[in-house]
PDB file of N, CA and C in Angstrom:
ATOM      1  N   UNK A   1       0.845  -1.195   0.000  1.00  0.00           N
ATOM      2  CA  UNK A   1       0.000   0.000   0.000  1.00  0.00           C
ATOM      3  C   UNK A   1       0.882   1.247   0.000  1.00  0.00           C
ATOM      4  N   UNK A   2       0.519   2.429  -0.871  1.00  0.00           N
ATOM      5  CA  UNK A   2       1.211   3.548  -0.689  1.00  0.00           C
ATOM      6  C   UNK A   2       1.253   4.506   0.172  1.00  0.00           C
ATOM      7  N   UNK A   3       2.179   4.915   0.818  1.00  0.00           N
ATOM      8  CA  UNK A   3       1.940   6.106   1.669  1.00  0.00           C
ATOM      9  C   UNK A   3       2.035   6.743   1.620  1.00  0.00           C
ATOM     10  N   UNK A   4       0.652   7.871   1.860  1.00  0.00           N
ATOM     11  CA  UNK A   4       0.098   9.033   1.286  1.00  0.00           C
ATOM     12  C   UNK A   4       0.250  10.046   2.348  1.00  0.00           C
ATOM     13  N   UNK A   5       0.573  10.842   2.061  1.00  0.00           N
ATOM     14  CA  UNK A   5       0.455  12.297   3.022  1.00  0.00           C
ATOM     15  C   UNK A   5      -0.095  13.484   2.595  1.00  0.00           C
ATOM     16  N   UNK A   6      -0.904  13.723   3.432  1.00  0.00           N
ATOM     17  CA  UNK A   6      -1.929  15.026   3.020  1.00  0.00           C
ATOM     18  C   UNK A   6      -1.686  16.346   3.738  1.00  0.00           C
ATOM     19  N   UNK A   7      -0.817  17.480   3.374  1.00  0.00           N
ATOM     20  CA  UNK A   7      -1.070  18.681   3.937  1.00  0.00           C
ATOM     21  C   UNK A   7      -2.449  19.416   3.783  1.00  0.00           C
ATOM     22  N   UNK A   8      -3.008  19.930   5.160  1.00  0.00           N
ATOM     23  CA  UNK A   8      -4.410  20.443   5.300  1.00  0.00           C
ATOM     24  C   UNK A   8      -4.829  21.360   6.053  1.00  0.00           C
ATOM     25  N   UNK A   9      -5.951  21.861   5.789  1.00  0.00           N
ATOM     26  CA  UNK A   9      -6.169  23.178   6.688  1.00  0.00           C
ATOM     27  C   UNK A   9      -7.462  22.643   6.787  1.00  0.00           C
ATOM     28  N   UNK A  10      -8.305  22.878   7.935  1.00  0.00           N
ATOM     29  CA  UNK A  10      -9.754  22.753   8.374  1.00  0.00           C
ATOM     30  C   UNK A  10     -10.696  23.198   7.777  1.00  0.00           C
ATOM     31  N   UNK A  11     -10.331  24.184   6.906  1.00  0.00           N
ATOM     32  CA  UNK A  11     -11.313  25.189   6.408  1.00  0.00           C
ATOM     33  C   UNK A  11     -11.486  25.216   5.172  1.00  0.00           C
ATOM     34  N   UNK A  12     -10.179  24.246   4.174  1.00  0.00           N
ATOM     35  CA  UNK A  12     -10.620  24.195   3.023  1.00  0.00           C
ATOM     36  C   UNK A  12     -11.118  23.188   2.241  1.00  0.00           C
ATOM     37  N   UNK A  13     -11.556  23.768   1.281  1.00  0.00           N
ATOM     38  CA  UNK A  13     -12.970  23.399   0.500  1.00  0.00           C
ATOM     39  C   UNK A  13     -12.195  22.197  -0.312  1.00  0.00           C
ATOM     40  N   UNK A  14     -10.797  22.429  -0.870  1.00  0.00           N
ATOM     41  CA  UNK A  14      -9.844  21.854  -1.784  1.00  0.00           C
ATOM     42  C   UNK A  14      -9.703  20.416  -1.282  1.00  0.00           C
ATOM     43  N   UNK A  15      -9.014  20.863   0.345  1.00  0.00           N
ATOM     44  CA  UNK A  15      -8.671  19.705   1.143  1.00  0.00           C
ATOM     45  C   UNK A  15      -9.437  18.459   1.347  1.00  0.00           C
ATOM     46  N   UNK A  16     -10.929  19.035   1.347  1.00  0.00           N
ATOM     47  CA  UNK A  16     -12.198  17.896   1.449  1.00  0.00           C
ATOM     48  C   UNK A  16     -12.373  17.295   0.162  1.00  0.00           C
ATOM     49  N   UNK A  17     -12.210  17.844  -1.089  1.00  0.00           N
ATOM     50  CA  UNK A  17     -12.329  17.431  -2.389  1.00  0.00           C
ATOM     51  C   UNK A  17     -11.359  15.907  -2.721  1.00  0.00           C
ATOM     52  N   UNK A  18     -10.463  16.434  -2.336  1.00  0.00           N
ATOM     53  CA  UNK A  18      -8.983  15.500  -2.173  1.00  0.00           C
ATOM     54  C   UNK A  18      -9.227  14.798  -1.457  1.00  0.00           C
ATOM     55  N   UNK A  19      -9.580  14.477  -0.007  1.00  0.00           N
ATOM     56  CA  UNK A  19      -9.839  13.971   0.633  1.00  0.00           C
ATOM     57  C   UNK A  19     -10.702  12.493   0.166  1.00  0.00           C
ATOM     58  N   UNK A  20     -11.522  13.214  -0.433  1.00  0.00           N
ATOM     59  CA  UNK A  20     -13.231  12.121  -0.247  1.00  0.00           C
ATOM     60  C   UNK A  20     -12.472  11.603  -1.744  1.00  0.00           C
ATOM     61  N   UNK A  21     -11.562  11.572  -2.623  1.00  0.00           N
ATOM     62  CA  UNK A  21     -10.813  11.404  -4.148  1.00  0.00           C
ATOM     63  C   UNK A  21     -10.224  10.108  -3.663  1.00  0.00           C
ATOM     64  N   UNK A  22      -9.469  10.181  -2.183  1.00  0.00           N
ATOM     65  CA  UNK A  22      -8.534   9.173  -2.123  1.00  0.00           C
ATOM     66  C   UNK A  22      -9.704   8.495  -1.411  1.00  0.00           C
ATOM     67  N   UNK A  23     -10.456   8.722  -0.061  1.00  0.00           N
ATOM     68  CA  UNK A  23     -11.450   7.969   0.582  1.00  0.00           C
ATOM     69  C   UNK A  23     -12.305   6.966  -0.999  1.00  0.00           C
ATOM     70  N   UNK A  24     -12.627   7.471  -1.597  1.00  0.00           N
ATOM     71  CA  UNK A  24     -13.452   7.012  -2.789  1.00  0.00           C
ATOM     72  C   UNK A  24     -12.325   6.134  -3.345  1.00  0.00           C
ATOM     73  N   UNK A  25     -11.573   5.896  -3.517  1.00  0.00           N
ATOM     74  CA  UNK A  25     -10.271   4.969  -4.318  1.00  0.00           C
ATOM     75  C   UNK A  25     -10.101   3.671  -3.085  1.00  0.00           C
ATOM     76  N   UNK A  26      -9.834   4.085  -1.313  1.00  0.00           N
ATOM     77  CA  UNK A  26      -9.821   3.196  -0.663  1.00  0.00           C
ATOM     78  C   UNK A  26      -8.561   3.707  -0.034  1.00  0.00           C
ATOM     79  N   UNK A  27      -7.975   4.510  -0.440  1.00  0.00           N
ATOM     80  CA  UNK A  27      -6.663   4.923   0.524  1.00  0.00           C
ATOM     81  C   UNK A  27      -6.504   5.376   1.136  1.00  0.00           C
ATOM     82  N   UNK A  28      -5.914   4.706   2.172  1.00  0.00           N
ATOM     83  CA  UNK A  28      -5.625   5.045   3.590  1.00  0.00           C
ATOM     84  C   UNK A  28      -4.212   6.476   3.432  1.00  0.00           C
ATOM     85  N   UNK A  29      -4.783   7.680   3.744  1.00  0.00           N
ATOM     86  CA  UNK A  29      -3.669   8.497   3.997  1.00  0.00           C
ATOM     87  C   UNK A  29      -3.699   9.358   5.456  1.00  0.00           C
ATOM     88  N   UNK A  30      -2.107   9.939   5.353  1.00  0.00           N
ATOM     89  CA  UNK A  30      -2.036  10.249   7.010  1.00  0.00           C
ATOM     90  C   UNK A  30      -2.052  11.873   6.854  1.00  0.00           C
ATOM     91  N   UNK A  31      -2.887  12.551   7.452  1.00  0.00           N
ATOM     92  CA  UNK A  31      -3.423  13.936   7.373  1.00  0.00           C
ATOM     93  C   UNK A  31      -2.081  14.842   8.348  1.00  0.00           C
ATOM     94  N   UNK A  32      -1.618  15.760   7.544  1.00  0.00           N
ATOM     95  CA  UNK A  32      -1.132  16.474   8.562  1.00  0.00           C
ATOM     96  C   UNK A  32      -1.394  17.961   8.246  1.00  0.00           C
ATOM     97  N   UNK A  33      -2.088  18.692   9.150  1.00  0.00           N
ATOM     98  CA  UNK A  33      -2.971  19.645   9.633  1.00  0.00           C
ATOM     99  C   UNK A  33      -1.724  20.617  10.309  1.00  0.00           C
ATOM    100  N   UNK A  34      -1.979  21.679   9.047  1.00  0.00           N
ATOM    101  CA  UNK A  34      -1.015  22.918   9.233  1.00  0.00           C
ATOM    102  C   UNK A  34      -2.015  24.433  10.057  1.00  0.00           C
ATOM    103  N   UNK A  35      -3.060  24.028  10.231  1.00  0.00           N
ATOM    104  CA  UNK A  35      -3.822  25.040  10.839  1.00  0.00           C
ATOM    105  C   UNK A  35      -3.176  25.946  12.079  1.00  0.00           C
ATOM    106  N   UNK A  36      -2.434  26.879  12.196  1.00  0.00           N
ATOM    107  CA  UNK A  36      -1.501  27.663  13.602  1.00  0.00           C
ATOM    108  C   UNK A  36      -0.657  26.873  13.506  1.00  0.00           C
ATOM    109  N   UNK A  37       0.152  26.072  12.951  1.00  0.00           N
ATOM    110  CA  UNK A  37       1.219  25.217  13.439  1.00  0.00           C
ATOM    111  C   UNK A  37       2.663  25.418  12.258  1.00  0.00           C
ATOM    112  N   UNK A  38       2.849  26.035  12.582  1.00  0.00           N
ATOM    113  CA  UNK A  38       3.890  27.179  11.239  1.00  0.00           C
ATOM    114  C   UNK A  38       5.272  26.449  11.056  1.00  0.00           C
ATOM    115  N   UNK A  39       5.288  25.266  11.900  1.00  0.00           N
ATOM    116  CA  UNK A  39       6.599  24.350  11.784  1.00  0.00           C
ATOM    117  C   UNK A  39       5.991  23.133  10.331  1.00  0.00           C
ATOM    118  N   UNK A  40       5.056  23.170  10.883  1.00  0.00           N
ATOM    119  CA  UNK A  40       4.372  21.675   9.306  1.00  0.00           C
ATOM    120  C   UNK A  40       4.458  22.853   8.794  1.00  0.00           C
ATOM    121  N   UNK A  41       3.883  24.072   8.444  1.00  0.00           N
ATOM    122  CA  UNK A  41       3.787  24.780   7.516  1.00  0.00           C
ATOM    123  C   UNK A  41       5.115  24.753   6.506  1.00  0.00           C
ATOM    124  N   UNK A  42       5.692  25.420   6.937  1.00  0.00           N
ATOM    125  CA  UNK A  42       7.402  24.957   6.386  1.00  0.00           C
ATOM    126  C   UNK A  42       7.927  24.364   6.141  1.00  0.00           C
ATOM    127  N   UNK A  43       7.382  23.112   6.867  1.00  0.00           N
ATOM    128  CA  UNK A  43       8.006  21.540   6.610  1.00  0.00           C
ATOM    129  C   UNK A  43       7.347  21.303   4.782  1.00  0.00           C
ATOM    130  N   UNK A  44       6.151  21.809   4.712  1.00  0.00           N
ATOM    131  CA  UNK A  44       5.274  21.493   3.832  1.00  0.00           C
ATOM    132  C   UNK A  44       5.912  22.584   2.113  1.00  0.00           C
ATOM    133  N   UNK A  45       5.971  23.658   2.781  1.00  0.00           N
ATOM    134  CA  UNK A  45       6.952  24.697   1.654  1.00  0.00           C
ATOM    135  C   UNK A  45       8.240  24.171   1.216  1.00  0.00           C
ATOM    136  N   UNK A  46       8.776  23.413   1.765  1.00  0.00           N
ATOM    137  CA  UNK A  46      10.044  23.410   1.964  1.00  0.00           C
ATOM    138  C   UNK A  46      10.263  21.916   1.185  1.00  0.00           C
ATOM    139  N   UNK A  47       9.189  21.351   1.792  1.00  0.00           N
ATOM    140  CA  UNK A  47       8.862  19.955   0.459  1.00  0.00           C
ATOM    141  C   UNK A  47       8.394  20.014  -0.715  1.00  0.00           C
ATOM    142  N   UNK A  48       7.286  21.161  -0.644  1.00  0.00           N
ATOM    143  CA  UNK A  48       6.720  21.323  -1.900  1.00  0.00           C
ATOM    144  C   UNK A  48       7.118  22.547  -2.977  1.00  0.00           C
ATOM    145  N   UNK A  49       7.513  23.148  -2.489  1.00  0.00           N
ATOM    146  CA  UNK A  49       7.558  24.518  -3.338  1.00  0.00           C
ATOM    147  C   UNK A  49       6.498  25.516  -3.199  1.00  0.00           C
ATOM    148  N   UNK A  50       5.623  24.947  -2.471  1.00  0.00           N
ATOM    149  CA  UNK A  50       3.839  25.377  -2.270  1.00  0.00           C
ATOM    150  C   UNK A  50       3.843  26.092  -1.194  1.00  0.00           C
ATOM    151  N   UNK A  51       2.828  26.908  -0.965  1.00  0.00           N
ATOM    152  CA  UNK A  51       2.186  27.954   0.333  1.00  0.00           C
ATOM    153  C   UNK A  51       0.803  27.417   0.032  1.00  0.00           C
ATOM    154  N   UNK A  52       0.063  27.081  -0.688  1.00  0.00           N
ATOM    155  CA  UNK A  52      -0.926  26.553  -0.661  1.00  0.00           C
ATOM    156  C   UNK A  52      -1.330  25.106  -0.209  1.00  0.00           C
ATOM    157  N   UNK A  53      -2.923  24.990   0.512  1.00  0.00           N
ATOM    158  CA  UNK A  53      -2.795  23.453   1.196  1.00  0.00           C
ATOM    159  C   UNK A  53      -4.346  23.373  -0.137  1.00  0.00           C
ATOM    160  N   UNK A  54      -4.234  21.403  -0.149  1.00  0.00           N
ATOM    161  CA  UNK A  54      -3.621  20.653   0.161  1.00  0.00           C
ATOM    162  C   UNK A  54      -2.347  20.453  -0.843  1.00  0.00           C
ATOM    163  N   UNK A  55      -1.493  19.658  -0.026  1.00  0.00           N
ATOM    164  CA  UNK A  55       0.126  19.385  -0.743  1.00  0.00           C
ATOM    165  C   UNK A  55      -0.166  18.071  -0.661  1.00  0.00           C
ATOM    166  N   UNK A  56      -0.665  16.932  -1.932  1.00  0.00           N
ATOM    167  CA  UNK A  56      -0.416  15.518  -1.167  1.00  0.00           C
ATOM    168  C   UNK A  56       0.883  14.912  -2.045  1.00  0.00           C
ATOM    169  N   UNK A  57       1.384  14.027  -0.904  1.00  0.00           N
ATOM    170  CA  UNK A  57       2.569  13.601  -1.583  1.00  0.00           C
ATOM    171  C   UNK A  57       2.171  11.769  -1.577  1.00  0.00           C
ATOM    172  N   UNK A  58       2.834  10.943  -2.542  1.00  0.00           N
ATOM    173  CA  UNK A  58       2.028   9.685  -2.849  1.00  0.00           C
ATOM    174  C   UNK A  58       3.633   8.575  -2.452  1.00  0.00           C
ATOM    175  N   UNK A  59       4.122   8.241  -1.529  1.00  0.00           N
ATOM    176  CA  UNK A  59       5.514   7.351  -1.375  1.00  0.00           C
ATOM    177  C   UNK A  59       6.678   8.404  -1.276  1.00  0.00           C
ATOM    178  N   UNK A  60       6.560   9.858  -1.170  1.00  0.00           N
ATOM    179  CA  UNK A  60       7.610  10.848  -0.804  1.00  0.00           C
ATOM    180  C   UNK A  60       7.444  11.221  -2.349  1.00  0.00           C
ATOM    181  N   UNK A  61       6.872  11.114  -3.099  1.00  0.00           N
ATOM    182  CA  UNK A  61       6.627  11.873  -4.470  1.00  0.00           C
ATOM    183  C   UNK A  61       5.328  13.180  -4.590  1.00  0.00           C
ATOM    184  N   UNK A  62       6.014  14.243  -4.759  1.00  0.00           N
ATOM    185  CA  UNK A  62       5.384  15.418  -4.460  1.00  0.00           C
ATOM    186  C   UNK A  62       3.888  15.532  -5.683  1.00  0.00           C
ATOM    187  N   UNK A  63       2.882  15.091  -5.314  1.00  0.00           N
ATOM    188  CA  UNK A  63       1.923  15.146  -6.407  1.00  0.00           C
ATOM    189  C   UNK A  63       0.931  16.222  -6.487  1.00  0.00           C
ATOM    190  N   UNK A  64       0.923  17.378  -5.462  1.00  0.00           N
ATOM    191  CA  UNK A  64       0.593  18.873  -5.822  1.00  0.00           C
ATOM    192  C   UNK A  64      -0.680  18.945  -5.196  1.00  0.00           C
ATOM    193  N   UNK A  65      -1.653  19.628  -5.766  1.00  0.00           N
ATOM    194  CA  UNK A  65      -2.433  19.891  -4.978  1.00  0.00           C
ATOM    195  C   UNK A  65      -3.988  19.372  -5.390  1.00  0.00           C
ATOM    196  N   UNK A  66      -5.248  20.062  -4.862  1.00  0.00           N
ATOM    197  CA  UNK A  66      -6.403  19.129  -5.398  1.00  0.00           C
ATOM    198  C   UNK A  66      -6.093  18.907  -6.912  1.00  0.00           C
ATOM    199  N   UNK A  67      -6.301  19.640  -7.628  1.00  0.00           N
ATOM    200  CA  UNK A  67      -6.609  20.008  -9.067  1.00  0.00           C
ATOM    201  C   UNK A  67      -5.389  19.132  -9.406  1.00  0.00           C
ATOM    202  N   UNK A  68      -4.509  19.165  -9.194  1.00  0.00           N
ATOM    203  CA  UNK A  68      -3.117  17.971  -9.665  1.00  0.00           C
ATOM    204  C   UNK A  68      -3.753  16.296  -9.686  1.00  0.00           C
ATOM    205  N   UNK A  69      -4.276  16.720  -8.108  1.00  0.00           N
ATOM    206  CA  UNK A  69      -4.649  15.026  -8.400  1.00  0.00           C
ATOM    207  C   UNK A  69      -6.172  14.688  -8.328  1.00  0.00           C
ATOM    208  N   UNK A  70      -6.493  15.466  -9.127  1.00  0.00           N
ATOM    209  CA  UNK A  70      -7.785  15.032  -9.949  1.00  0.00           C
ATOM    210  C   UNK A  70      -7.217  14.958 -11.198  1.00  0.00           C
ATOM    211  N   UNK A  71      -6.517  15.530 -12.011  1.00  0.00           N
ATOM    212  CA  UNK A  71      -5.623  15.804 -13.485  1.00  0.00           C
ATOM    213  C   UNK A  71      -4.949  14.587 -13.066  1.00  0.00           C
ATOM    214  N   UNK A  72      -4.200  14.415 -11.804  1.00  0.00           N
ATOM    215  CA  UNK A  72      -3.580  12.656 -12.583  1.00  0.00           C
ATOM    216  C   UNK A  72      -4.826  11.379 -12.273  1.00  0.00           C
ATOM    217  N   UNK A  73      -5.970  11.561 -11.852  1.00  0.00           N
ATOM    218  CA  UNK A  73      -6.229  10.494 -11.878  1.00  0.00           C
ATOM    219  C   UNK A  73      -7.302  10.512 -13.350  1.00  0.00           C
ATOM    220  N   UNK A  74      -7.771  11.920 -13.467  1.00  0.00           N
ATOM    221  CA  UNK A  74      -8.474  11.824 -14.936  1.00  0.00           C
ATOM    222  C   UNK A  74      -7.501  10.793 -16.014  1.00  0.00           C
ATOM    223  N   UNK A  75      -6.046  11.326 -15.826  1.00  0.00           N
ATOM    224  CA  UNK A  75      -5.527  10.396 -16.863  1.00  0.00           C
ATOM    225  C   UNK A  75      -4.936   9.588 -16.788  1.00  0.00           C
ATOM    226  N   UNK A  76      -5.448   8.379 -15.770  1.00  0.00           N
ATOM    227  CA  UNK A  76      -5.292   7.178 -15.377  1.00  0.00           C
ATOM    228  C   UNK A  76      -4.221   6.967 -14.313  1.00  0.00           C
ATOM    229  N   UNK A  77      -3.453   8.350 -13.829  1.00  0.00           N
ATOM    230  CA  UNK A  77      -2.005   7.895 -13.314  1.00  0.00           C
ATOM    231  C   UNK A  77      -2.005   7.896 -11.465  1.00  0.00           C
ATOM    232  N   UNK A  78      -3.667   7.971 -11.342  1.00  0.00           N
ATOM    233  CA  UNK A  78      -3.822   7.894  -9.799  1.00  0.00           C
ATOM    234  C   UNK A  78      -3.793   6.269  -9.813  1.00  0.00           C
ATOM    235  N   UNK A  79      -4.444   5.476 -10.198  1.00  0.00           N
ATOM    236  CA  UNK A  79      -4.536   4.085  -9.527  1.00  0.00           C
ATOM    237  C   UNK A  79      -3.334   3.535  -9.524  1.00  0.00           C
ATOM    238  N   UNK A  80      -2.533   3.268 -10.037  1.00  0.00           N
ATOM    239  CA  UNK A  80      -0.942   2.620 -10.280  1.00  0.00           C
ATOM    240  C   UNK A  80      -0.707   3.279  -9.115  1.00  0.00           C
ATOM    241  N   UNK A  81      -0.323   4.425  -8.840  1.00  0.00           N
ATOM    242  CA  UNK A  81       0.103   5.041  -7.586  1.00  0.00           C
ATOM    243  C   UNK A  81      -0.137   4.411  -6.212  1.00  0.00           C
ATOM    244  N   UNK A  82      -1.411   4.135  -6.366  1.00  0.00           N
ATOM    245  CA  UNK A  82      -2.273   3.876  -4.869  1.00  0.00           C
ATOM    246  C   UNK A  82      -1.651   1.997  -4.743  1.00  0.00           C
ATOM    247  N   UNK A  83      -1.268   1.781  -5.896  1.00  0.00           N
ATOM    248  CA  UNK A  83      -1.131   0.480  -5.833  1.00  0.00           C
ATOM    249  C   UNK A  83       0.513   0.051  -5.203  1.00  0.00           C
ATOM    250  N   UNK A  84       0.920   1.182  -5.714  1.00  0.00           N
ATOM    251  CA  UNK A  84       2.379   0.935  -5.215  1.00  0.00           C
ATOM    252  C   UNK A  84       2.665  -0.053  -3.956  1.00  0.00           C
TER     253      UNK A  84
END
């Protein structure tokens, strides 16, 4: 199984989209919640190139944000992933 990591904020709309993308596929990922906590925040910039949440990364491979991974799974390249 792959391990997924989700940068997130409580409040966004993006994060839940992504969310219910991988819930709907079956994958188990581990949420980490940058809400006041400015050390993940950085941790998360500093991995991604991003200031924006969500950041999910799929086995330590940086796969971007909602709209990224809806665009890779439209073109088939989410399931192979999850399968890893």
């Amino acid at each position: 199984m792959a391990n997924i990591e989700i940068y997130t904020k409580a409040t966004c709309p993006f994060c839940v989209r992504a969310k219910a993308l991988l819930k709907q596929k079956g994958a188990a990922f581990n949420e980490i919640a940058i809400d006041g906590d400015a050390e993940k925040r950085e941790e998360m910039i500093k991995r991604s190139g991003r200031t924006t949440v969500p950041q999910i990364f799929i086995d330590a491979q940086h796969i971007g944000g909602c709209d990224d991974l809806f665009a890779l799974d439209g073109r088939a390249g989410l399931d192979p992933l999850l399968q890893a």
